[in-house]
Protein backbone atom coordinates (compact mmCIF):
# COMPACT_ATOMS: atom_id res chain seq x y z
CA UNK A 1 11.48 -16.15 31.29
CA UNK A 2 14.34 -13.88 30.88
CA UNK A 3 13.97 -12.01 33.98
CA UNK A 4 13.05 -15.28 36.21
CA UNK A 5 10.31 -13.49 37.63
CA UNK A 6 7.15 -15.99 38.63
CA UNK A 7 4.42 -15.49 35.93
CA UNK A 8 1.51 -15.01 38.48
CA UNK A 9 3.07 -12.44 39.96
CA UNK A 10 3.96 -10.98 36.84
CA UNK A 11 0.43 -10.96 35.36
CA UNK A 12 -1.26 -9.82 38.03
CA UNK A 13 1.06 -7.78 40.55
CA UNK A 14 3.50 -5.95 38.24
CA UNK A 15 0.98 -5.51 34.83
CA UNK A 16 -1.00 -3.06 36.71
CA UNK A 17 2.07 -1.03 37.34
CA UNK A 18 3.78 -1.56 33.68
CA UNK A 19 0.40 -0.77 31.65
CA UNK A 20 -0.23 2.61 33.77
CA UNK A 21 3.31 3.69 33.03
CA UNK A 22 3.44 2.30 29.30
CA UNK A 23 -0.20 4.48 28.95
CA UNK A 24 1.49 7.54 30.48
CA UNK A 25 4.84 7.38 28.57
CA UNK A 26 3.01 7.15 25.41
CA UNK A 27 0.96 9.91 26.06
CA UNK A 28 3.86 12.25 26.30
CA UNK A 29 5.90 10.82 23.54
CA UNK A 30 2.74 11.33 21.11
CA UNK A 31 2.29 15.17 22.69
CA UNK A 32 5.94 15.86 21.86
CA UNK A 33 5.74 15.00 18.31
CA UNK A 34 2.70 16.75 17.58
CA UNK A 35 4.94 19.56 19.41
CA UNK A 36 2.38 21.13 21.71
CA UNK A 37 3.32 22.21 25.24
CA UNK A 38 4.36 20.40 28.56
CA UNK A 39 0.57 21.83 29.66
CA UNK A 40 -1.22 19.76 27.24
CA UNK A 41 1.16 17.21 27.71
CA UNK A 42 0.00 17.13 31.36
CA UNK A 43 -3.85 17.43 30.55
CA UNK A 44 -3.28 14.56 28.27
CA UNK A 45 -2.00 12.45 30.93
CA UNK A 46 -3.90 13.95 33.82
CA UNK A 47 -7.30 13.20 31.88
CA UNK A 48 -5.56 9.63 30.85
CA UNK A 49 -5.61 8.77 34.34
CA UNK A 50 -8.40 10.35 36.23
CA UNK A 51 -10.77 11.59 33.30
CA UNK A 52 -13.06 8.90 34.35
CA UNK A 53 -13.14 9.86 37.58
CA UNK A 54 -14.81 13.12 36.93
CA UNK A 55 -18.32 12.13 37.11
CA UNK A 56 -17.77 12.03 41.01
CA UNK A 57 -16.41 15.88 41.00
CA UNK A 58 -19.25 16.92 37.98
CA UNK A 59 -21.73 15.61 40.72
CA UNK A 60 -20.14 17.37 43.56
CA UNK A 61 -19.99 20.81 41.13
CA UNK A 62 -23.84 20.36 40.24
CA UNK A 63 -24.51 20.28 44.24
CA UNK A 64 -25.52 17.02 44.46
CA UNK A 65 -22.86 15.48 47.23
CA UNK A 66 -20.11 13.01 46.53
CA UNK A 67 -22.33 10.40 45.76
CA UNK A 68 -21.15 7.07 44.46
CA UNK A 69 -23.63 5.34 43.37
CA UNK A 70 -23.05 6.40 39.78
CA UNK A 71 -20.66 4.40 38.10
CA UNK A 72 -18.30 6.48 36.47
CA UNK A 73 -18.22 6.00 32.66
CA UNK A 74 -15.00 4.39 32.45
CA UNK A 75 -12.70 4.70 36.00
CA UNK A 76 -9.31 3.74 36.03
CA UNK A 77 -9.68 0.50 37.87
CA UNK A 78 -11.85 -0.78 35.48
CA UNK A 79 -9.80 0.30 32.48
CA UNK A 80 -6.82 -1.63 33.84
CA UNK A 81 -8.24 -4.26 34.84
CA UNK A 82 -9.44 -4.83 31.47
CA UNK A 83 -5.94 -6.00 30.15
CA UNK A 84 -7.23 -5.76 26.37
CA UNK A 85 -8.53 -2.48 26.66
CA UNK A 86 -5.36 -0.98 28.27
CA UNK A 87 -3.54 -2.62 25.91
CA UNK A 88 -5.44 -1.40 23.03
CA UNK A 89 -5.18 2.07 24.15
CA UNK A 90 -1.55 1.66 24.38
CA UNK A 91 -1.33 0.88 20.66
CA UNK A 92 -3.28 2.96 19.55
CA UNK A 93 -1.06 6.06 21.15
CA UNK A 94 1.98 4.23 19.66
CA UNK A 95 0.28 3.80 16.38
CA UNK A 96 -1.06 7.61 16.58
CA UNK A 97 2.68 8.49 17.66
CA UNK A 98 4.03 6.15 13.97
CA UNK A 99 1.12 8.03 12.19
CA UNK A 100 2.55 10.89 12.94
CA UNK A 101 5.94 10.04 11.80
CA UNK A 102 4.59 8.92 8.72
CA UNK A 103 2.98 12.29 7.90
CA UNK A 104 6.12 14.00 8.75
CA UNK A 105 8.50 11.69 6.67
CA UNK A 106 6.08 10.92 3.99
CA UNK A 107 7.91 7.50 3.27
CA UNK A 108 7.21 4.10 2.60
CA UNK A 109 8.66 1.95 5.81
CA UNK A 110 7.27 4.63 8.38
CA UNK A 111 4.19 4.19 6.74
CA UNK A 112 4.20 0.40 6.56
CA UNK A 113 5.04 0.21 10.49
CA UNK A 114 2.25 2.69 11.17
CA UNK A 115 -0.33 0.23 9.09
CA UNK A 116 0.87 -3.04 11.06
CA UNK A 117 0.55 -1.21 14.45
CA UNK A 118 -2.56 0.13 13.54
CA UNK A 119 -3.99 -2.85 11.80
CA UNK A 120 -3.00 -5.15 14.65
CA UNK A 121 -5.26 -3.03 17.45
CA UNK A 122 -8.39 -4.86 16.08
CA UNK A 123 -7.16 -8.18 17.25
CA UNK A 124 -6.74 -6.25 20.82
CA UNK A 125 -9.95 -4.74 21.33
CA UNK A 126 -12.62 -4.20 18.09
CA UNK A 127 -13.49 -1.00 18.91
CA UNK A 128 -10.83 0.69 19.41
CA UNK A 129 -9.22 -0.59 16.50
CA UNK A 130 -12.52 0.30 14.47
CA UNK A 131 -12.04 4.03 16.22
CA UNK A 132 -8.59 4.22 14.17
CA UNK A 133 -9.76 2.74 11.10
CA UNK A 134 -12.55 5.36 10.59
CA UNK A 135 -9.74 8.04 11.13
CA UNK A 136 -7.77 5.97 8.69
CA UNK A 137 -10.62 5.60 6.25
CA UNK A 138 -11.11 9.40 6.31
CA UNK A 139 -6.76 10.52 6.11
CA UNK A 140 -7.40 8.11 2.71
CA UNK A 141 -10.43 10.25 1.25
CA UNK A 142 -8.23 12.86 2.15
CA UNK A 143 -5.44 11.76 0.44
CA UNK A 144 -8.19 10.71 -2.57
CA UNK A 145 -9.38 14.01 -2.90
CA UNK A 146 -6.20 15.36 -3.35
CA UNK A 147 -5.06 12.82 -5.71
CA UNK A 148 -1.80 11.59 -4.08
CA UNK A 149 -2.11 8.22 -4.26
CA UNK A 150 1.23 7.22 -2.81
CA UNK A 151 0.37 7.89 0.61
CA UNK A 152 -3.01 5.68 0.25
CA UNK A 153 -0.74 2.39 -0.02
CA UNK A 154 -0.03 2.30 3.40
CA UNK A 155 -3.40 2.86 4.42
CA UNK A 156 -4.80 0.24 2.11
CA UNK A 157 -2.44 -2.12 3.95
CA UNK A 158 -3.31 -1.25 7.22
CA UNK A 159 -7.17 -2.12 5.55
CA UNK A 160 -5.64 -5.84 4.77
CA UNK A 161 -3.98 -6.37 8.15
CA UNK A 162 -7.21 -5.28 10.50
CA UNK A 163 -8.93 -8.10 7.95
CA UNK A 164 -6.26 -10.95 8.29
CA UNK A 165 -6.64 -10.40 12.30
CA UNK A 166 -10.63 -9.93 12.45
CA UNK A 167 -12.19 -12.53 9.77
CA UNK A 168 -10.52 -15.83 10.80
CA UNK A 169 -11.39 -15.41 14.37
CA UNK A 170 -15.20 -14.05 13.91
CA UNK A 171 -15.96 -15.90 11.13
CA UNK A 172 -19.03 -17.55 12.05
């Protein structure tokens, strides 16, 4: 609506396009504040993108031709054609990105932004958002065995949002 462009083309023309770059930009941004190098940064975003695809060159390695006929695990046209899965994955590198923040900052609001992110990704796809909740789960036994129970409020919240999103849709 604000840019006038025509929502068919928009959904299924440009989305490819914005998801692949939104996946890659978050990628780096979550490298750079976990402060490793422009290397890993490329892996990251190298395996991102064509880490599916591997199964192709593992086969090729093993001596067993390029042979197609094995479906790769999860290929790249699959993942974005699957717009809640690319979504989801996108999320969950911004959410890693707030967590981060969070652990730096050790305050309240960073912490409260990084539990609505990450407590949102269940209503994208379940298991990502499951994947982050078990890391959650285990940062707040973590934080339980060390007795500092002002960084578990956050976490607890994030708890509450995954369940306001999950229960009223998969209720029966």
């Amino acid at each position: 609506r604000v840019f006038r462009l025509p929502l068919i083309h928009t959904q299924y023309q440009y989305f490819t396009l914005f998801i692949s770059l939104f996946l890659g930009l978050s990628a780096i941004v979550f490298s750079q504040l976990i402060k490793v190098g422009r290397n890993f940064a490329r892996l990251l975003v190298f395996f991102l993108y064509f880490g599916g695809d591997g199964i192709f060159f593992l086969l090729l390695a093993l001596g067993r031709g390029f042979n197609f006929n094995m479906s790769a695990l999860e290929d790249g046209s699959k993942f974005l054609v699957n717009p809640p899965r690319a979504f989801a994955v996108v999320v969950f590198f911004a959410g890693l990105s707030l967590l981060t923040l969070w652990l730096k900052r050790r305050d309240l609001y960073s912490g409260l932004i990084m539990a609505i992110v990450l407590g949102s990704l269940v209503g994208f796809k379940v298991y990502v958002g499951v994947f982050a909740l078990i890391g959650l789960a285990a940062l707040g036994g973590y934080y339980l065995l060390k007795k500092n129970f002002r960084m578990i409020l956050p976490l607890i919240v994030a708890l509450i949002i995954t369940l306001v999103v999950y229960l009223p849709v998969n209720s029966n």
